[in-house]
Protein backbone atom coordinates (compact mmCIF):
# COMPACT_ATOMS: atom_id res chain seq x y z
CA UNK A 1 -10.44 1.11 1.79
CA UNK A 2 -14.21 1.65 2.93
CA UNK A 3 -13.96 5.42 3.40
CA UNK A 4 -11.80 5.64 -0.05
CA UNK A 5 -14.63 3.92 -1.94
CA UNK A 6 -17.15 6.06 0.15
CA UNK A 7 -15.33 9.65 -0.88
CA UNK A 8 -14.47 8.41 -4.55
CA UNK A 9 -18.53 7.40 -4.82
CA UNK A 10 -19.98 10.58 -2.66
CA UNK A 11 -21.27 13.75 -5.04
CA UNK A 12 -20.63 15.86 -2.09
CA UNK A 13 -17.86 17.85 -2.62
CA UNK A 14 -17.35 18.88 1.21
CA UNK A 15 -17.89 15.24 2.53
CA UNK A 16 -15.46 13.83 0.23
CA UNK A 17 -12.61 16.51 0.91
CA UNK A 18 -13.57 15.13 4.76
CA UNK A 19 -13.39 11.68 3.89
CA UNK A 20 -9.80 12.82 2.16
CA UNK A 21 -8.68 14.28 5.00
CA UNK A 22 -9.39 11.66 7.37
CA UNK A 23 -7.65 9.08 4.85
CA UNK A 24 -4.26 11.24 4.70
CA UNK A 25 -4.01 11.70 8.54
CA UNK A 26 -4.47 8.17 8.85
CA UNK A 27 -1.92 7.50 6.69
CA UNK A 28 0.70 10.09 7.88
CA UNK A 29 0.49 8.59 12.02
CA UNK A 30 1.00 5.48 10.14
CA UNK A 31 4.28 6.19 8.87
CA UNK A 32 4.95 8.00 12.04
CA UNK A 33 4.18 5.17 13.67
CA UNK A 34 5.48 2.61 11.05
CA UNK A 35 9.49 4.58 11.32
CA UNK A 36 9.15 4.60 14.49
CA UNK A 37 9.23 0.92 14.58
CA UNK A 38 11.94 1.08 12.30
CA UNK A 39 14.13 3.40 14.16
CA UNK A 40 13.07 1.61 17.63
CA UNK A 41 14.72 -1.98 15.49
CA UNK A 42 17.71 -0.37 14.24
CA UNK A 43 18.57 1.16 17.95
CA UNK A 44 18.57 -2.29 19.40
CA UNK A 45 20.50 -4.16 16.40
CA UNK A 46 22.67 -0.88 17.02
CA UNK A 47 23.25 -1.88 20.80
CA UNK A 48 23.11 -5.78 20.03
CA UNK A 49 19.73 -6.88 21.13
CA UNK A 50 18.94 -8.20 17.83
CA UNK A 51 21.54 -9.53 15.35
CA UNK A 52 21.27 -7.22 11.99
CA UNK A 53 18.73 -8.76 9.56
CA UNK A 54 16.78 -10.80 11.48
CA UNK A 55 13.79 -9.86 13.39
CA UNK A 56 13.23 -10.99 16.87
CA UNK A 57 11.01 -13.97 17.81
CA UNK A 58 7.57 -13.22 18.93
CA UNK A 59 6.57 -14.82 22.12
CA UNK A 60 4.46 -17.95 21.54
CA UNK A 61 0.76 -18.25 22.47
CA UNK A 62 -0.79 -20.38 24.67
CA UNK A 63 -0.83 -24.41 22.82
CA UNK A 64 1.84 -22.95 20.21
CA UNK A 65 5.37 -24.06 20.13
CA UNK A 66 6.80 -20.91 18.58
CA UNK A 67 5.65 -18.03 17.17
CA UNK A 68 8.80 -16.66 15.42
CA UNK A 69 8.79 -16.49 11.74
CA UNK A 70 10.72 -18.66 9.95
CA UNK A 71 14.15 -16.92 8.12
C-alpha cells in the first residue's frame, strides 16, 4: 500500500513508472507463489494427505492447545 500511495502522490513520471513496476512484480511472485500453494494442497488431497475441503491443522505453539482453525 505504502509504495502505491507513494507512486499515485510522486510528480515524477520515471519514479512512479519504478514504483509501478516494483508493485506488479510483487504481485505476480505472489500469485506464483500463492498457486503454488494451491497446487502443492490439491496434490496431497489428490494422494490423501488431507481430506478434500478441509485444510490441515497447524502445529500448536508453545502454551497453546491447538492451532488449527476451526471448520
Amino acid at each position: 500500500m505504502a509504495k502505491h500511495i507513494e507512486a499515485v502522490e510522486t510528480e515524477e513520471k520515471t519514479k512512479r513508472r519504478e514504483l509501478i513496476g516494483e508493485i506488479i512484480k510483487y504481485n505476480e511472485e505472489d500469485l506464483k507463489a500463492t498457486w503454488k500453494v494451491l497446487d502443492t494442497s490439491r496434490h496431497a488431497s489428490r494422494l490423501g494427505f488431507v481430506p478434500p475441503g478441509r485444510v490441515p491443522a497447524c502445529p500448536a505453539r508453545p502454551g497453546q492447545r491447538n492451532a488449527s482453525p476451526r471448520l
